[in-house]
N, C-alpha and C. Protein backbone atom coordinates (compact mmCIF):
# COMPACT_ATOMS: atom_id res chain seq x y z
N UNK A 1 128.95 48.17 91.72
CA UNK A 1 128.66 48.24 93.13
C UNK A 1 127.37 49.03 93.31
N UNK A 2 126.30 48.16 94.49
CA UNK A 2 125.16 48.86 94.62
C UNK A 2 125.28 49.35 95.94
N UNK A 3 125.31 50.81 96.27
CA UNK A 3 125.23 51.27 97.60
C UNK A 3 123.66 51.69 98.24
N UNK A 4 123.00 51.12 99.02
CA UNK A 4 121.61 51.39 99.35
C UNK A 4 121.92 52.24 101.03
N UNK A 5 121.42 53.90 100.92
CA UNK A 5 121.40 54.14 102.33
C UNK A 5 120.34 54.61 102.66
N UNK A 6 119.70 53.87 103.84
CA UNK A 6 118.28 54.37 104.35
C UNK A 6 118.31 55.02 105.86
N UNK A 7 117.50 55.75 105.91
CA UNK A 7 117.40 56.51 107.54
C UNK A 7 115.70 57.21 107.35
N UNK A 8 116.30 57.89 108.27
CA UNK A 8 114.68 58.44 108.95
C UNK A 8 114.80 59.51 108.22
N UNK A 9 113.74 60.55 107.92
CA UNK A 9 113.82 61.81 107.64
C UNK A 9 114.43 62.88 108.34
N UNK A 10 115.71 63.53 107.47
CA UNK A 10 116.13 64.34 107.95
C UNK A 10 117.20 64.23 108.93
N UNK A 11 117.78 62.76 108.38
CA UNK A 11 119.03 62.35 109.49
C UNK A 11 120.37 62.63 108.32
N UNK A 12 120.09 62.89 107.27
CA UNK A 12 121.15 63.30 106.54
C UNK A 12 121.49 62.15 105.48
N UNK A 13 120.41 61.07 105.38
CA UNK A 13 120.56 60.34 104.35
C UNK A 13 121.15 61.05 102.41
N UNK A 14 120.41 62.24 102.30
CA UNK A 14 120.44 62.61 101.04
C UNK A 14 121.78 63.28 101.22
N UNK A 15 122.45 64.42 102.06
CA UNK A 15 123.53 64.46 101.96
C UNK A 15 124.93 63.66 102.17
N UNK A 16 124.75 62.54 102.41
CA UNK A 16 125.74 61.38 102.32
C UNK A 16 125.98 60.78 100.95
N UNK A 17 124.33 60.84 100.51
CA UNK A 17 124.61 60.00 99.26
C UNK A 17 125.07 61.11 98.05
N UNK A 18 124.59 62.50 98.52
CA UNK A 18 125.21 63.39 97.44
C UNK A 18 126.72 63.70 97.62
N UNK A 19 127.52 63.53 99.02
CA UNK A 19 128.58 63.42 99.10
C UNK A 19 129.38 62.23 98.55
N UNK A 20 129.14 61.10 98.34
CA UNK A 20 129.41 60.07 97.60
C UNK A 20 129.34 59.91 96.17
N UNK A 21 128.79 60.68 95.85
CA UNK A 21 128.16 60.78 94.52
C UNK A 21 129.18 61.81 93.75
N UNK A 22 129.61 62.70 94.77
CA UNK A 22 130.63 63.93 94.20
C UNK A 22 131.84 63.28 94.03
N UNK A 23 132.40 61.80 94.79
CA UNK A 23 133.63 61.29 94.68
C UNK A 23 133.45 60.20 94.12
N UNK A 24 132.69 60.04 93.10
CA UNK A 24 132.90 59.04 92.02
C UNK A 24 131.87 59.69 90.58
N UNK A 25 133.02 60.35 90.28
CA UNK A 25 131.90 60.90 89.19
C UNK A 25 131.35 59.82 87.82
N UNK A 26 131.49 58.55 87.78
CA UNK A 26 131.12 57.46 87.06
C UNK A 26 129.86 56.46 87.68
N UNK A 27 128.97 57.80 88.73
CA UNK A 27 128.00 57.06 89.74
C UNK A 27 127.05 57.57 89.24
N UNK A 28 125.57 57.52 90.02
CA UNK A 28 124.72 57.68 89.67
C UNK A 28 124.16 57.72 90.76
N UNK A 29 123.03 58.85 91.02
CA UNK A 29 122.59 59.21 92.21
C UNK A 29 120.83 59.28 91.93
N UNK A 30 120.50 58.01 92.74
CA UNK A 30 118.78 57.77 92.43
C UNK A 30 117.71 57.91 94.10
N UNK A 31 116.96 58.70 93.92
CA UNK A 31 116.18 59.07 94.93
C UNK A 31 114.95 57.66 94.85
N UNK A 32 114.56 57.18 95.89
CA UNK A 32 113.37 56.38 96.04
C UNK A 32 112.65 56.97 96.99
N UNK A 33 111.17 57.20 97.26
CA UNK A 33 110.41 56.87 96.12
C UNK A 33 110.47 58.22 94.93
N UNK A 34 110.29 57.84 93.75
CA UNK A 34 110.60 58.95 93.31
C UNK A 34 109.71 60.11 93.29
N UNK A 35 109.51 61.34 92.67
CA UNK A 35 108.98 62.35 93.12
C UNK A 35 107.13 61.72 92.63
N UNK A 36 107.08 61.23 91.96
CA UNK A 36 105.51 61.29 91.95
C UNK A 36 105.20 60.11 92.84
N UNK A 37 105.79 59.76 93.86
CA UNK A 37 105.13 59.12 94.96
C UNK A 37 105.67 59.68 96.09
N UNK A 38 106.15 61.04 96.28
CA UNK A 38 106.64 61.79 97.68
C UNK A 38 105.05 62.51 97.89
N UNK A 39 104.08 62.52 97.53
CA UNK A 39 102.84 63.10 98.10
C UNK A 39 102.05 61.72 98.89
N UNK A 40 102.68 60.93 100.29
CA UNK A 40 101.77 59.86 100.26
C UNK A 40 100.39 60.06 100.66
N UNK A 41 99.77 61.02 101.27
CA UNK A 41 98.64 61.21 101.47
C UNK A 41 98.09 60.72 100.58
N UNK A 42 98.78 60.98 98.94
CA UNK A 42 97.62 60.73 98.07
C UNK A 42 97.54 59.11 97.37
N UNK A 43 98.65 58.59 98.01
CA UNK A 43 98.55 56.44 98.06
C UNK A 43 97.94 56.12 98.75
N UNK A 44 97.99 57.11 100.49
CA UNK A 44 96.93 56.41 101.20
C UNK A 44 95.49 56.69 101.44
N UNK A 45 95.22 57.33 100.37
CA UNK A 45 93.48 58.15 99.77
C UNK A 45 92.90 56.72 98.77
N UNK A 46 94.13 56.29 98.46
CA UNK A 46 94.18 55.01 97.41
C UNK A 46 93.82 54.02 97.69
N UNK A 47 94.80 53.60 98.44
CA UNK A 47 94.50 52.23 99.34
C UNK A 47 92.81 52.48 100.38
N UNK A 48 92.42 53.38 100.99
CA UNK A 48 91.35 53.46 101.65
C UNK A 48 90.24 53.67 100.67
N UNK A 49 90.55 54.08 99.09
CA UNK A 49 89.34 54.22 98.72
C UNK A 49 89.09 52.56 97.74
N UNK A 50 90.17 51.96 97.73
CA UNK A 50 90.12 50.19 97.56
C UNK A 50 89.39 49.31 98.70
N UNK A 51 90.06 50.22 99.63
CA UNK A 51 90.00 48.93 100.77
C UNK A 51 89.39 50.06 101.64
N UNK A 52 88.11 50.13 102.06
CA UNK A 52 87.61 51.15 103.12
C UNK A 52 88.01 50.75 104.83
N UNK A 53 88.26 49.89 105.17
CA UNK A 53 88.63 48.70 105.85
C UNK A 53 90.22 49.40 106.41
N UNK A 54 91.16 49.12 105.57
CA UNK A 54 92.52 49.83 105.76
C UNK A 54 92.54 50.99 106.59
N UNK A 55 93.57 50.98 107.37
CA UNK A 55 94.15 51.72 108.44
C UNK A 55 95.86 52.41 108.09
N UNK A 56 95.21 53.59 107.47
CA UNK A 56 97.30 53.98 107.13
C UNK A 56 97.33 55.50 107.74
């Protein structure tokens, strides 16, 4: 079973899924995006220095 839960920041997405995670200890608990893409400033330094054009 794949459980996917998404929300806004800071609506309590991560503590749901760590509460779920405590009642099946044969789970696995995966953060997206993972930590070397939680700085996006520095994807969208990326994309604008590809595409000068782009709006992010």
């Amino acid at each position: 079973m794949l459980i996917v839960i998404t929300g806004l920041d800071g609506s309590g997405t991560s503590t749901i899924a760590e509460k779920l995670h405590k009642m099946d200890e044969g789970s696995y608990l995966l953060h997206m995006p993972s930590e070397v893409y939680r700085d996006r400033s520095s994807i969208d330094r990326g994309v604008r220095d590809i595409s000068p054009k782009a709006v992010v």
